[in-house]
C-alpha atoms as a PDB file:
ATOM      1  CA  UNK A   1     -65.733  45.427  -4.914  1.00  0.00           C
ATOM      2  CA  UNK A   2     -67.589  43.831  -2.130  1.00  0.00           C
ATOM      3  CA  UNK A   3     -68.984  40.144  -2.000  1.00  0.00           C
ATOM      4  CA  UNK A   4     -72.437  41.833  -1.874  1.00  0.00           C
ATOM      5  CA  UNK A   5     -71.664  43.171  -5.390  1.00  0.00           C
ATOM      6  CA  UNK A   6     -70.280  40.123  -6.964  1.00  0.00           C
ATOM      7  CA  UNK A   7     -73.476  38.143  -5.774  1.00  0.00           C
ATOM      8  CA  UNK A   8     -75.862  40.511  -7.618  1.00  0.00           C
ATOM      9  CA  UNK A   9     -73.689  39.506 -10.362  1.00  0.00           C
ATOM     10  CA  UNK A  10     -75.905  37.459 -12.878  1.00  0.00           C
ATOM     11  CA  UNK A  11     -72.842  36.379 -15.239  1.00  0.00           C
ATOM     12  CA  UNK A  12     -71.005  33.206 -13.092  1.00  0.00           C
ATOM     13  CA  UNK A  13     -67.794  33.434 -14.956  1.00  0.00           C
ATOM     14  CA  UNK A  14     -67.582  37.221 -14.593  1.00  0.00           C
ATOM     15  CA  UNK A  15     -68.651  36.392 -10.878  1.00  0.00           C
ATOM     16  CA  UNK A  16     -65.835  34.077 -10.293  1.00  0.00           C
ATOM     17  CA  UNK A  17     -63.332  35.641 -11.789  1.00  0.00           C
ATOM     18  CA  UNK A  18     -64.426  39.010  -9.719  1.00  0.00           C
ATOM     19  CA  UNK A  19     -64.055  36.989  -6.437  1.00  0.00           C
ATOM     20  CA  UNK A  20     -60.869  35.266  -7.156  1.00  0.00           C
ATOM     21  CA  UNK A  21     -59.158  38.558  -8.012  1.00  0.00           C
ATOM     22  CA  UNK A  22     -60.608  40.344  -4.565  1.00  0.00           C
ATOM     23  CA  UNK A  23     -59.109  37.059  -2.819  1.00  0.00           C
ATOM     24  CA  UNK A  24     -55.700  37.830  -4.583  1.00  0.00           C
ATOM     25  CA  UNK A  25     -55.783  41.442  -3.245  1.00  0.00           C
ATOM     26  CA  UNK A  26     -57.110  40.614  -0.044  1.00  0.00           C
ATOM     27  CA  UNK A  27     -54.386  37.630   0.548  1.00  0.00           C
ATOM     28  CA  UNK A  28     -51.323  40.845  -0.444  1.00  0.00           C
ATOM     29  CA  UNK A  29     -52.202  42.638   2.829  1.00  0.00           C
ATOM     30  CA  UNK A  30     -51.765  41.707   6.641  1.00  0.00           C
ATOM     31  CA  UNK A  31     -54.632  39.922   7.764  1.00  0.00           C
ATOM     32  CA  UNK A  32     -57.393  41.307  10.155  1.00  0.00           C
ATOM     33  CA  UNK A  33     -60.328  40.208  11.482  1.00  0.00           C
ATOM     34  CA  UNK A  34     -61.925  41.998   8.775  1.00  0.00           C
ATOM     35  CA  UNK A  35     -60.054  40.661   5.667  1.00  0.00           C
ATOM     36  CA  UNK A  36     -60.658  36.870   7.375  1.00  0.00           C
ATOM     37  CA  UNK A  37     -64.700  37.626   7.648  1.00  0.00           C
ATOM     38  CA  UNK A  38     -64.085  38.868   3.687  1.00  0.00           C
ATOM     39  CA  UNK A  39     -62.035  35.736   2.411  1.00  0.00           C
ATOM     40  CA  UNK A  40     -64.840  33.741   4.326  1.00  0.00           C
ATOM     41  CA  UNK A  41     -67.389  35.058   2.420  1.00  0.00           C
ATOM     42  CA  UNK A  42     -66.025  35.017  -0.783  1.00  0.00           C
ATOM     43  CA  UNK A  43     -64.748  31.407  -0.247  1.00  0.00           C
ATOM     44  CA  UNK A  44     -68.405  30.499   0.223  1.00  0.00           C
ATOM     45  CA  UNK A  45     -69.581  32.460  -2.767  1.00  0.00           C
ATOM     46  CA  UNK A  46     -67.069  30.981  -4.620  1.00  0.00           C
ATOM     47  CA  UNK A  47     -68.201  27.484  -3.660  1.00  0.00           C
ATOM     48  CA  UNK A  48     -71.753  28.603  -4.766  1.00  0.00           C
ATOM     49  CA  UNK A  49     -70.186  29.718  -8.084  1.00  0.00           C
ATOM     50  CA  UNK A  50     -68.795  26.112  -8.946  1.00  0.00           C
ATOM     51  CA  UNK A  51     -71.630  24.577  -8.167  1.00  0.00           C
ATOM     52  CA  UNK A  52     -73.878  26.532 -10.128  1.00  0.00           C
ATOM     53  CA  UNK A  53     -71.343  26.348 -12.999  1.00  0.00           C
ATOM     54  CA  UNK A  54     -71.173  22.118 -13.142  1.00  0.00           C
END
């Protein structure tokens, strides 16, 4: 799943959960550029997630 497809996601503790678990997977495999520009994104998604949760 992408971070594009877990920000269409309307549900924000499906949503988080989603991201955390891509960040899991994405942290088991050597890191590229790629994967860093991924864990970025979903690090600022989830910040958007816990706000929008409080």
């Amino acid at each position: 799943m992408t971070v594009v497809d877990i920000k269409k996601r309307e549900d924000h503790d499906t949503a988080l959960v989603l991201a955390t678990d891509q960040m899991a997977r994405i942290a088991q495999n050597p890191e590229t550029v790629e994967r860093d520009a991924e864990l970025r994104q979903l690090h600022a998604k989830l910040g958007e997630l816990i706000e929008g949760a409080v």
